[in-house]
C-alpha atoms as a PDB file:
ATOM      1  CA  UNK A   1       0.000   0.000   0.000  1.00  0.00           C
ATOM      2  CA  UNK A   2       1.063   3.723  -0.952  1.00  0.00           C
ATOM      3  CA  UNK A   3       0.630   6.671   0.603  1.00  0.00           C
ATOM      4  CA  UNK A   4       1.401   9.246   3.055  1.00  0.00           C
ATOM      5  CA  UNK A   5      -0.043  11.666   6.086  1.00  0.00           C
ATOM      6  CA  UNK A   6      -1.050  14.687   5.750  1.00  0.00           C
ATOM      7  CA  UNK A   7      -0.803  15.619   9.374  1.00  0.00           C
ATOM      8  CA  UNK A   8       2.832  15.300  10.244  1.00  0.00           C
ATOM      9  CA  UNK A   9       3.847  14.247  13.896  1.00  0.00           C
ATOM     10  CA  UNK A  10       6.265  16.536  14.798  1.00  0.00           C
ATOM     11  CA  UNK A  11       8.362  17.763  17.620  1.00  0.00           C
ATOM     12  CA  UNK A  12      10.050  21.360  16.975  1.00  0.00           C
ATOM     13  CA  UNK A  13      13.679  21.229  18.625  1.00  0.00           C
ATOM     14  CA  UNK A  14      13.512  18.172  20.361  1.00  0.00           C
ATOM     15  CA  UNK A  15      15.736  15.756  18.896  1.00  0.00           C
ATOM     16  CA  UNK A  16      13.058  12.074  19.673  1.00  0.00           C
ATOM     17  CA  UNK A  17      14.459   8.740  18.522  1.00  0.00           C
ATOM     18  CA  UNK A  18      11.471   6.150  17.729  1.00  0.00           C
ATOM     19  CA  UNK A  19      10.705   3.727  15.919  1.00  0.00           C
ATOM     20  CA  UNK A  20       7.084   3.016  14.195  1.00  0.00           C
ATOM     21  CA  UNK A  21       6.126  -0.904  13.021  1.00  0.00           C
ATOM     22  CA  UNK A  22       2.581  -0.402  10.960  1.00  0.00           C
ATOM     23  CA  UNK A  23       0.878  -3.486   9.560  1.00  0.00           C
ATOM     24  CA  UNK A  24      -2.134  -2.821   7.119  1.00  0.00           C
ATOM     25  CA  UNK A  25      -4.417  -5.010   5.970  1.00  0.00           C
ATOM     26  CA  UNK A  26      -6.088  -4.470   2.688  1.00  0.00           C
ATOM     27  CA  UNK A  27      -9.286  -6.555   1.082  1.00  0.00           C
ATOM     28  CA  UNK A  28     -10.775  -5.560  -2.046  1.00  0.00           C
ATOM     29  CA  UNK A  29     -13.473  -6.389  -4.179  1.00  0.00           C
ATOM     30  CA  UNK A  30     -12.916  -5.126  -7.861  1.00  0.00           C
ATOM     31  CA  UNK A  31     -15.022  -5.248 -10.814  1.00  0.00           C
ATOM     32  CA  UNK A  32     -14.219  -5.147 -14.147  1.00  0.00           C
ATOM     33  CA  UNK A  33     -16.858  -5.125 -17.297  1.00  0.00           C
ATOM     34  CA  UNK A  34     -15.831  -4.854 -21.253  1.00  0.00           C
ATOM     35  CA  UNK A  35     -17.816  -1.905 -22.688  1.00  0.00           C
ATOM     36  CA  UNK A  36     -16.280  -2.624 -26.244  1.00  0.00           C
ATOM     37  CA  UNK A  37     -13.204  -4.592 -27.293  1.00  0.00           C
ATOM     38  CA  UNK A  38     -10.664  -1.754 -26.704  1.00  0.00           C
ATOM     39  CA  UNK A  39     -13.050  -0.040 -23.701  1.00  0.00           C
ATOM     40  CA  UNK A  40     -13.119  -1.321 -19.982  1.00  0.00           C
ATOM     41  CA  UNK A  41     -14.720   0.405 -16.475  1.00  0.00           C
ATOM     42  CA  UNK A  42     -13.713  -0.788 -13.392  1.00  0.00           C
ATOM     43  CA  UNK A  43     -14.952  -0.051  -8.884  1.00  0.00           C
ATOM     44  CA  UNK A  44     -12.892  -1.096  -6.776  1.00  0.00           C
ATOM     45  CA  UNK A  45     -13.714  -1.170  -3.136  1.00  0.00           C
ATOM     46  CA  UNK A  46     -11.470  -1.460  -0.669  1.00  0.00           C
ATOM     47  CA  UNK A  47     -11.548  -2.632   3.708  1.00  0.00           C
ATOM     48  CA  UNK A  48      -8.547  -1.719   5.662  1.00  0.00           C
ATOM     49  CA  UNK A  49      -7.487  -2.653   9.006  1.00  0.00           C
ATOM     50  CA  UNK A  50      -4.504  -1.030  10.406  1.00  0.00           C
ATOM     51  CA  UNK A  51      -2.314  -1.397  13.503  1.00  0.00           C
ATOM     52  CA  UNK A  52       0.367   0.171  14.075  1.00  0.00           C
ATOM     53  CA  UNK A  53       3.226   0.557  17.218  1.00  0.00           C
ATOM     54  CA  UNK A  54       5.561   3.100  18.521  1.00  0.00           C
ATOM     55  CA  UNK A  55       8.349   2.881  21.090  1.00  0.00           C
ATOM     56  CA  UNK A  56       9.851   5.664  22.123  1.00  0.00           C
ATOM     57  CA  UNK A  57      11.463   7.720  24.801  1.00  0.00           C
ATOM     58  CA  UNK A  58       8.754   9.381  27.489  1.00  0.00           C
ATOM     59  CA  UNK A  59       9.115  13.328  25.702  1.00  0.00           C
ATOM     60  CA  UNK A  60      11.152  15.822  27.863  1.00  0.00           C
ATOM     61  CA  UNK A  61      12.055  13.220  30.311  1.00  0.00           C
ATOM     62  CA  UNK A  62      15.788  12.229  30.919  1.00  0.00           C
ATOM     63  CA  UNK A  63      14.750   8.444  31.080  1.00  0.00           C
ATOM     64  CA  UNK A  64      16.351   4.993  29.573  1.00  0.00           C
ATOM     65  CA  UNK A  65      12.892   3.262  29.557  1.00  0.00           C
ATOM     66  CA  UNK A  66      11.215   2.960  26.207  1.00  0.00           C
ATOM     67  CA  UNK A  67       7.301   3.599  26.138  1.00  0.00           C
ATOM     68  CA  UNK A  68       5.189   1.497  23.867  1.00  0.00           C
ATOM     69  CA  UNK A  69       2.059   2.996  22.473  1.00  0.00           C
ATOM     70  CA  UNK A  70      -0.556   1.786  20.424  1.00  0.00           C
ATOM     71  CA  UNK A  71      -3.518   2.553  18.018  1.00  0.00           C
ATOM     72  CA  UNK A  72      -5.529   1.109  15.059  1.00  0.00           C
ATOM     73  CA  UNK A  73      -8.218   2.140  12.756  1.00  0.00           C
ATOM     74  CA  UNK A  74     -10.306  -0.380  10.633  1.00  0.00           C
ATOM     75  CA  UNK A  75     -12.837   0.590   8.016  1.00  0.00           C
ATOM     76  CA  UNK A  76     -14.381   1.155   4.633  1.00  0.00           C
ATOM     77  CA  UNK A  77     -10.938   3.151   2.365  1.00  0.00           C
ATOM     78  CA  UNK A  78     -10.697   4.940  -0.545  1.00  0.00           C
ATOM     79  CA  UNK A  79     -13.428   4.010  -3.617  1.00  0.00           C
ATOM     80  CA  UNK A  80     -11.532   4.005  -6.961  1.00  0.00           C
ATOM     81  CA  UNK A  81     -13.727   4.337 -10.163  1.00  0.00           C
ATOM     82  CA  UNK A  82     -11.289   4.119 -13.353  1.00  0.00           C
ATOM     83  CA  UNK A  83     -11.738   3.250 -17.255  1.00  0.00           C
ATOM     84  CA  UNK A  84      -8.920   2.263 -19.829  1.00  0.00           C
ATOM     85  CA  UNK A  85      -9.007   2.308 -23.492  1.00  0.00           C
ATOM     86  CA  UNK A  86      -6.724   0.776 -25.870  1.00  0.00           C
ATOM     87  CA  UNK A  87      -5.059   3.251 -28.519  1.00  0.00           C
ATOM     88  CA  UNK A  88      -2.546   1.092 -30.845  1.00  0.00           C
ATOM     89  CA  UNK A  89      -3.128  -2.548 -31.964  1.00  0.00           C
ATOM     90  CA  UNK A  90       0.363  -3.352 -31.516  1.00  0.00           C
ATOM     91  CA  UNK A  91       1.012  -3.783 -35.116  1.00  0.00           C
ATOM     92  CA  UNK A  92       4.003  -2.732 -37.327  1.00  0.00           C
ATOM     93  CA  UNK A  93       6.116  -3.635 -34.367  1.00  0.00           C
ATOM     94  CA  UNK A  94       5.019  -0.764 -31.818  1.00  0.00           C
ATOM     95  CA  UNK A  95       3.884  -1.686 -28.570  1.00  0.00           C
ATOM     96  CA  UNK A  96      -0.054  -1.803 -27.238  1.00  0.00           C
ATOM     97  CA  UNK A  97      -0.504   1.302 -26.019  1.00  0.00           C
ATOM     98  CA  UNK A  98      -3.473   1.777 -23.142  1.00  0.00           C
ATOM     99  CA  UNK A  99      -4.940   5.068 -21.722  1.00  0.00           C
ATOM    100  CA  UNK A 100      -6.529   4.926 -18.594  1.00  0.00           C
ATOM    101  CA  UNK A 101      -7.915   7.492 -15.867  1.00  0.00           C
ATOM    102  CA  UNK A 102      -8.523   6.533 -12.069  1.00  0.00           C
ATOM    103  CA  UNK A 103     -10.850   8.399 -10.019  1.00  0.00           C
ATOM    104  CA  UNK A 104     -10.450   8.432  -6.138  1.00  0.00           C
ATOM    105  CA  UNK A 105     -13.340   9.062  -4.033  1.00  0.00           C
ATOM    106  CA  UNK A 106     -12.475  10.242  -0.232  1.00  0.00           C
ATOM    107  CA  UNK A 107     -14.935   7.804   1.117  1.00  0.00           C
ATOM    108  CA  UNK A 108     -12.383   6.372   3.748  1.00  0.00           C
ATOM    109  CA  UNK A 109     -11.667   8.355   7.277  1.00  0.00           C
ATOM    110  CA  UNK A 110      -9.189  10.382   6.600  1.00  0.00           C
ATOM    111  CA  UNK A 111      -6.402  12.430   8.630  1.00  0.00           C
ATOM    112  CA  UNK A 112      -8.621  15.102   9.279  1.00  0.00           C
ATOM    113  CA  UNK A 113     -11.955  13.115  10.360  1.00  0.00           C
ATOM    114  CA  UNK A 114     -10.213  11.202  13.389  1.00  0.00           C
ATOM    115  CA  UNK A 115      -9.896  12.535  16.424  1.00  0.00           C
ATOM    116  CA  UNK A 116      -6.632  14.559  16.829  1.00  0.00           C
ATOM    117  CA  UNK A 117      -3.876  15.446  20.096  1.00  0.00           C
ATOM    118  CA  UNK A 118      -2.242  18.358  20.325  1.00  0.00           C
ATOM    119  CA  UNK A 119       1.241  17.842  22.042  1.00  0.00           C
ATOM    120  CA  UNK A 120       2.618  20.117  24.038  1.00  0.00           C
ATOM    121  CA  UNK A 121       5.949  21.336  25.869  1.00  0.00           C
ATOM    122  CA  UNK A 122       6.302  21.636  29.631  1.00  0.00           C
ATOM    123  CA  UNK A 123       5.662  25.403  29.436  1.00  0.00           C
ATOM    124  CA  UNK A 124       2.061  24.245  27.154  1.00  0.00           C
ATOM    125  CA  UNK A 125       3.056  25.506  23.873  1.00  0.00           C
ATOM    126  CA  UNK A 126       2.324  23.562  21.138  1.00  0.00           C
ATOM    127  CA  UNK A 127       5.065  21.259  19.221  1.00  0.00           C
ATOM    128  CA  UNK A 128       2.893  19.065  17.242  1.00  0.00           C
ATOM    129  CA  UNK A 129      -0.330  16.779  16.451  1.00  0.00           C
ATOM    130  CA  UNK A 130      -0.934  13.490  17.211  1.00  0.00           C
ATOM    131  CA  UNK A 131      -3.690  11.252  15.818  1.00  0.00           C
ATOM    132  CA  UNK A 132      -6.579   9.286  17.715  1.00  0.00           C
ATOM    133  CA  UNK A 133      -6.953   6.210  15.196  1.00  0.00           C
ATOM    134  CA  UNK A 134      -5.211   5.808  11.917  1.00  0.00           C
ATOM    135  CA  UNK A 135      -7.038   7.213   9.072  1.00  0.00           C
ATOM    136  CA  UNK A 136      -8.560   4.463   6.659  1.00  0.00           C
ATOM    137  CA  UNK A 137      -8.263   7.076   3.679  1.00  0.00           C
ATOM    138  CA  UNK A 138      -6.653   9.830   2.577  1.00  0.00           C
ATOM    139  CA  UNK A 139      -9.627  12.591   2.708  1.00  0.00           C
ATOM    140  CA  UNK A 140      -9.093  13.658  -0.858  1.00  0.00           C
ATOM    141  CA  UNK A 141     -10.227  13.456  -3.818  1.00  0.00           C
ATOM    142  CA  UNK A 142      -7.586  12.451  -6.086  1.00  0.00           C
ATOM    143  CA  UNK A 143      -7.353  12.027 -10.292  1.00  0.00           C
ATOM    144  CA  UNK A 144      -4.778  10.068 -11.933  1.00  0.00           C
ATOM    145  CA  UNK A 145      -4.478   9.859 -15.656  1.00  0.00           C
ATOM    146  CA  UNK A 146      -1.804   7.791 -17.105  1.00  0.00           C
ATOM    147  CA  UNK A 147      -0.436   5.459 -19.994  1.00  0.00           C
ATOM    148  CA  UNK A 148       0.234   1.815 -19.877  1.00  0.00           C
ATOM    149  CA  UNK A 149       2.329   0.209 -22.513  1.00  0.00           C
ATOM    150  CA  UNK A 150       3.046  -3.491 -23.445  1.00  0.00           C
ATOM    151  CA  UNK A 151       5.459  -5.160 -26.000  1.00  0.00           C
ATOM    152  CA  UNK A 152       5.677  -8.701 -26.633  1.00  0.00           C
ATOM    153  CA  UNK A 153       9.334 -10.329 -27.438  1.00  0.00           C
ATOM    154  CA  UNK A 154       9.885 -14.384 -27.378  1.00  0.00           C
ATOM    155  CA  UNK A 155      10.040 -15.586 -24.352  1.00  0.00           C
ATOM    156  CA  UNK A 156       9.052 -12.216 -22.735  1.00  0.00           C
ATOM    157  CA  UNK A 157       6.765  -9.510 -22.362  1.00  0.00           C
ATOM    158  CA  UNK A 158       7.807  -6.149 -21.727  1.00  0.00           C
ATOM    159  CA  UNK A 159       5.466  -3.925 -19.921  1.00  0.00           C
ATOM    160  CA  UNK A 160       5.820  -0.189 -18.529  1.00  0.00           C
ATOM    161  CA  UNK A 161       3.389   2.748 -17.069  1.00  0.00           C
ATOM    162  CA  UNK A 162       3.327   6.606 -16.143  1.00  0.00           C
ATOM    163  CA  UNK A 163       0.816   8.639 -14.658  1.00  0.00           C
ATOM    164  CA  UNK A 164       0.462  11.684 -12.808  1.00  0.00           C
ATOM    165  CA  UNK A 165      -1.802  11.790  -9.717  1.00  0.00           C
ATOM    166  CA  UNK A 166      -3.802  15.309  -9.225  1.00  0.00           C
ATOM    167  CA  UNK A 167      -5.220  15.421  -5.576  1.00  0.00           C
ATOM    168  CA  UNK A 168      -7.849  18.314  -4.992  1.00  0.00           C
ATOM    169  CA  UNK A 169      -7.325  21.295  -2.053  1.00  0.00           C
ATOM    170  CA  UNK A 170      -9.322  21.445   0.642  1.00  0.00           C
ATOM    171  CA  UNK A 171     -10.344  23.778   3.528  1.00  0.00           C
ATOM    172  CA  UNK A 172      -9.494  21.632   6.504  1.00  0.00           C
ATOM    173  CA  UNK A 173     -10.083  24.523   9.035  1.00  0.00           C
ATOM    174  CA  UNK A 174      -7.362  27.275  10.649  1.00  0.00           C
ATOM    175  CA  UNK A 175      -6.434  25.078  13.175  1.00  0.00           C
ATOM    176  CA  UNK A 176      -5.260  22.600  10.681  1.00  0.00           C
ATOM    177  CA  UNK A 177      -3.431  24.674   8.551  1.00  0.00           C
ATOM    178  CA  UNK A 178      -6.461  26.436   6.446  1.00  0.00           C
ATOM    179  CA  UNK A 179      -6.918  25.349   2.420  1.00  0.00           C
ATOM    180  CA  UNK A 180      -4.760  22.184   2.065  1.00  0.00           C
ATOM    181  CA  UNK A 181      -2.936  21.591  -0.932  1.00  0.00           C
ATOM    182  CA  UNK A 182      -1.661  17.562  -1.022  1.00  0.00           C
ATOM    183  CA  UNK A 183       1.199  17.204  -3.200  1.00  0.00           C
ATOM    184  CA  UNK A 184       0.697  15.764  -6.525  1.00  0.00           C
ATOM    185  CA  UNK A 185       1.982  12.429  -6.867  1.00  0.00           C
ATOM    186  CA  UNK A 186       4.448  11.327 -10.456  1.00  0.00           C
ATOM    187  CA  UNK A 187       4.493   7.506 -10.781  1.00  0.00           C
ATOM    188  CA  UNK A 188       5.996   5.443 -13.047  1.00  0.00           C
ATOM    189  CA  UNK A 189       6.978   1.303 -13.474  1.00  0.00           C
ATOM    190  CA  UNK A 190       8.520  -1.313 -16.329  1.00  0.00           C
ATOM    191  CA  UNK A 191       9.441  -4.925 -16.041  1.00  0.00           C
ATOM    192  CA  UNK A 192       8.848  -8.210 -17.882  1.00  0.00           C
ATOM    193  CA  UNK A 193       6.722 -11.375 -17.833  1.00  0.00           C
ATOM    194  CA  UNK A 194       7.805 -14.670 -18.630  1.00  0.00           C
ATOM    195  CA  UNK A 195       5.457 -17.757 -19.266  1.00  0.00           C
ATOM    196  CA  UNK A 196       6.430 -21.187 -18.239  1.00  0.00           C
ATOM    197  CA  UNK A 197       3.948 -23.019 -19.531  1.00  0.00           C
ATOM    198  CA  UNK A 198       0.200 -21.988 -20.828  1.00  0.00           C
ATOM    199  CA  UNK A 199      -0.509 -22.049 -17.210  1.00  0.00           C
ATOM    200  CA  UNK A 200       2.298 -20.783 -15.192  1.00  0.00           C
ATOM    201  CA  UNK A 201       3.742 -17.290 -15.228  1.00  0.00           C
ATOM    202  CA  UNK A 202       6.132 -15.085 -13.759  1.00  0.00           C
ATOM    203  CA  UNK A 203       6.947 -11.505 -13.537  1.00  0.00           C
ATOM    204  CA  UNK A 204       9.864  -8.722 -12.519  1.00  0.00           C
ATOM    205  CA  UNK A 205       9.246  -4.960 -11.956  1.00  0.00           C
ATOM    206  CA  UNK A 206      10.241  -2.023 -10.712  1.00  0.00           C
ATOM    207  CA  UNK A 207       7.388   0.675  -9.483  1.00  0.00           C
ATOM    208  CA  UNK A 208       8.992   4.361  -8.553  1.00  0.00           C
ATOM    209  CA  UNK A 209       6.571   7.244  -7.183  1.00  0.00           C
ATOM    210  CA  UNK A 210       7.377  10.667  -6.438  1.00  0.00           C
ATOM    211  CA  UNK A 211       5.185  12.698  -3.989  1.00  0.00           C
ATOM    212  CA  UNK A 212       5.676  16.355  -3.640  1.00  0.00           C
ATOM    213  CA  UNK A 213       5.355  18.544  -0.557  1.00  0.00           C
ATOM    214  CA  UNK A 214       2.241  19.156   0.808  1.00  0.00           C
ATOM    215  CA  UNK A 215       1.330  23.349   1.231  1.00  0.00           C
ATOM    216  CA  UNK A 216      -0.676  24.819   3.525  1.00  0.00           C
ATOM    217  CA  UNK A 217      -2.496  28.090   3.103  1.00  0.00           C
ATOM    218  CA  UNK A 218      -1.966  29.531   6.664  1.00  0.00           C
ATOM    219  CA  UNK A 219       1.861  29.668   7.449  1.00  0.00           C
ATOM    220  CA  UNK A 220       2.817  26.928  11.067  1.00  0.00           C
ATOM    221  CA  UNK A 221       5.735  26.067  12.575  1.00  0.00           C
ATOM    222  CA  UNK A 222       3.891  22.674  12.749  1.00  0.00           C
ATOM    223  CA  UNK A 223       4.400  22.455   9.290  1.00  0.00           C
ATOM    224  CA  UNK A 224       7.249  23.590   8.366  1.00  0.00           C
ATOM    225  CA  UNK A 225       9.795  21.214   8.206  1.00  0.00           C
ATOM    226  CA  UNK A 226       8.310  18.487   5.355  1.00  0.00           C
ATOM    227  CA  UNK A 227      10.630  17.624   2.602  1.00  0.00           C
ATOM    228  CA  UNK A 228       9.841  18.785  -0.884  1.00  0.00           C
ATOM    229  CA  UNK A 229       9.618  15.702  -2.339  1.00  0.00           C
ATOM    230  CA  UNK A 230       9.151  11.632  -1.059  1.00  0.00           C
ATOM    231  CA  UNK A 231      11.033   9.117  -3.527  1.00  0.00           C
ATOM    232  CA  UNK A 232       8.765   5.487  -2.971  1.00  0.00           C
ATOM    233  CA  UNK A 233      10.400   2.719  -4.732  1.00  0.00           C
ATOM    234  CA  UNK A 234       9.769  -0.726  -4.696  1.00  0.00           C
ATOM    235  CA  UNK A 235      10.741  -3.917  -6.772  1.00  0.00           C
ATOM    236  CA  UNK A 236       8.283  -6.444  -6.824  1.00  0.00           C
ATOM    237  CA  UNK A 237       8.255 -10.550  -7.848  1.00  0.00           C
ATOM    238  CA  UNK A 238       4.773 -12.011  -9.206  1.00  0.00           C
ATOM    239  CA  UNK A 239       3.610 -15.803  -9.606  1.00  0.00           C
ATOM    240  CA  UNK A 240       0.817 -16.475 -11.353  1.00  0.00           C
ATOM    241  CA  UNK A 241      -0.888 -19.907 -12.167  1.00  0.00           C
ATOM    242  CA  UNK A 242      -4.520 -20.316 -13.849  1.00  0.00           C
ATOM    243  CA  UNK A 243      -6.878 -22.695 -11.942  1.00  0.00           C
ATOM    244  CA  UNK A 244      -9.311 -23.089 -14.669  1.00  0.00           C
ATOM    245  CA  UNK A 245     -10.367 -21.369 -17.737  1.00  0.00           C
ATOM    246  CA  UNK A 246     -11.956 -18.575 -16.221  1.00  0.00           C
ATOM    247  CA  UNK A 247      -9.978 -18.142 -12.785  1.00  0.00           C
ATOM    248  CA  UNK A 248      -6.707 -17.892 -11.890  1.00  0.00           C
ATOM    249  CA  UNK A 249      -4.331 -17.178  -8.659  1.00  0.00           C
ATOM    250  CA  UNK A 250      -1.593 -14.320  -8.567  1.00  0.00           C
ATOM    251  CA  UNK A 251       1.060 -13.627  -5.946  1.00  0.00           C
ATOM    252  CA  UNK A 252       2.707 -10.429  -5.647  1.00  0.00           C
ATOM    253  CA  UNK A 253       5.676  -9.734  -3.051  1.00  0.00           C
ATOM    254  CA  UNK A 254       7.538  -6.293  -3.149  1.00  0.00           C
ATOM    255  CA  UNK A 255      10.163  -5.041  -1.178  1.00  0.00           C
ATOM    256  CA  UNK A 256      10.592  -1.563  -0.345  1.00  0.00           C
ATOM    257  CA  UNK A 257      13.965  -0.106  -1.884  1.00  0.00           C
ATOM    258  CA  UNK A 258      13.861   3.633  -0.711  1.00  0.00           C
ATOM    259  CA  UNK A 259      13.984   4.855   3.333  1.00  0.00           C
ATOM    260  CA  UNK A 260      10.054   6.148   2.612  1.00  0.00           C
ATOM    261  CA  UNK A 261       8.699   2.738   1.324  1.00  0.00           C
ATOM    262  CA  UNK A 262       7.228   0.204   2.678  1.00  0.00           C
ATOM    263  CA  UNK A 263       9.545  -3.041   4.052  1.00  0.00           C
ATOM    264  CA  UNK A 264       7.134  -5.227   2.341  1.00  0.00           C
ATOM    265  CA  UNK A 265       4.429  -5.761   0.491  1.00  0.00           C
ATOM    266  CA  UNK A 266       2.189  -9.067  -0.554  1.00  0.00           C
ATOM    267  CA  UNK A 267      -0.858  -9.145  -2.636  1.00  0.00           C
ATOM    268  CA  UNK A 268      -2.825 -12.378  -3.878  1.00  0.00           C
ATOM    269  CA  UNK A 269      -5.202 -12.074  -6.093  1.00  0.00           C
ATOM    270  CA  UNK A 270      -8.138 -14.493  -7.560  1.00  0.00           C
ATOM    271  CA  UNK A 271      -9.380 -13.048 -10.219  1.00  0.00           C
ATOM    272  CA  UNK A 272     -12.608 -14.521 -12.018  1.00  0.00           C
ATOM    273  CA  UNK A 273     -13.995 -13.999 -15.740  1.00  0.00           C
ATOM    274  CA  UNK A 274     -18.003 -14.086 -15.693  1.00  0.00           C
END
């Protein structure tokens, strides 16, 4: 799963060493119809269930004793409505070229809708925010048009993809920073597929995403220190094996390859042809 919170935890001059372990669980229903030949529309809706840990030192205290705190969140996430159309036939030795847009619907809880904590020094000014729960969604809507391409070569298929994801501003009140502005994401991917058999396959890639700084309209301290950009990149190995002739089983595990991505990732998949 990729993404990234708004709200930053932070702690203005106060050097705190911690450590976060976050495991997210993600079950999705997807459905796919053929308008045409070349035309497809897809919902995809998605249950999370989050947990996450964090041990750290007790804040302003001169102590050796880790504290351990925990919260969760589990819910309905983000809806995604999307459509793809193929543009080239992959004739005359050009790749298939396919143009899709994705459509994300803030249906989740996100950063703003749990409760919040205001952390505070020992004189009670504030050096931060704190969440409740963890947010199921990312509170925004979000538009992501992009470009899929896929070559076939004996024994392989090459495959790549770009898009750019446009998130929305939103007034999320004074306290919170006014009109935020979530930075817009730039993602792109290639690998290859190889086929075993006519029912076995396997896959290499390499996904990359690029999320810019987040702005707010009313000038914090709170805010302030966020990088300008996140680098996310992950390589990822797939297994797939069809069942029967209209289902099939896919394994996905991808490990994270940049400080800001996830240690791990695994998807299985079962997808069914009505």
């Amino acid at each position: 799963m990729e993404g990234y919170t708004v709200i930053p935890a932070l702690l203005i001059g106060l050097i705190n060493i911690s450590e976060i372990q976050r495991d997210i669980f993600v079950g999705a229903m997807s459905l796919k119809y053929g308008l045409t030949s070349k035309l497809e529309v897809a919902v995809r809706v998605p249950y999370l269930s989050i947990n996450e840990d964090l041990r750290e030192r007790e804040v302003f205290q001169g102590t050796p004793v880790d504290t351990l705190r925990e919260s969760s969140g589990e819910g309905l996430g983000d809806v995604e409505l999307s459509t793809r159309y193929q543009l080239t036939d992959g004739l005359g030795g050009w790749p298939y070229v396919i143009g899709g847009m994705r459509v994300k619907a803030p249906t989740g809880e996100g950063p703003y809708d749990v409760d919040q904590r205001v952390i505070r020094d020992s004189q009670g000014n504030p050096i931060g925010i704190e969440l409740e729960n963890r947010p199921t969604g990312s509170g925004f809507w979000a538009f992501e048009p992009g470009l899929s391409f896929i070559y076939p070569t004996d024994p392989a298929v090459l495959f790549g993809n770009m898009s750019y994801v446009w998130t929305l501003k939103e007034d999320q009140g004074f306290e919170n920073g006014g009109t935020v502005d979530p930075g817009d994401i730039v993602r792109f991917g290639f690998g290859m597929g190889f086929a075993f058999n006519d029912r076995t396959s396997f896959s290499l890639g390499y996904d990359h995403s690029i999320i810019r700084k987040t702005t707010f309209e009313v000038n914090n301290d709170l805010f302030a220190s966020n990088f300008d950009r996140i680098q996310i990149g992950s390589l990822s190995f797939g297994l797939s094996q069809r069942l029967t002739r209209s289902t099939s089983l896919s394994l996905t595990v991808s490990v994270g390859v940049t400080e800001n991505a996830p240690n791990s990732e695994i998807t299985l998949k079962l997808p069914i042809s009505l």
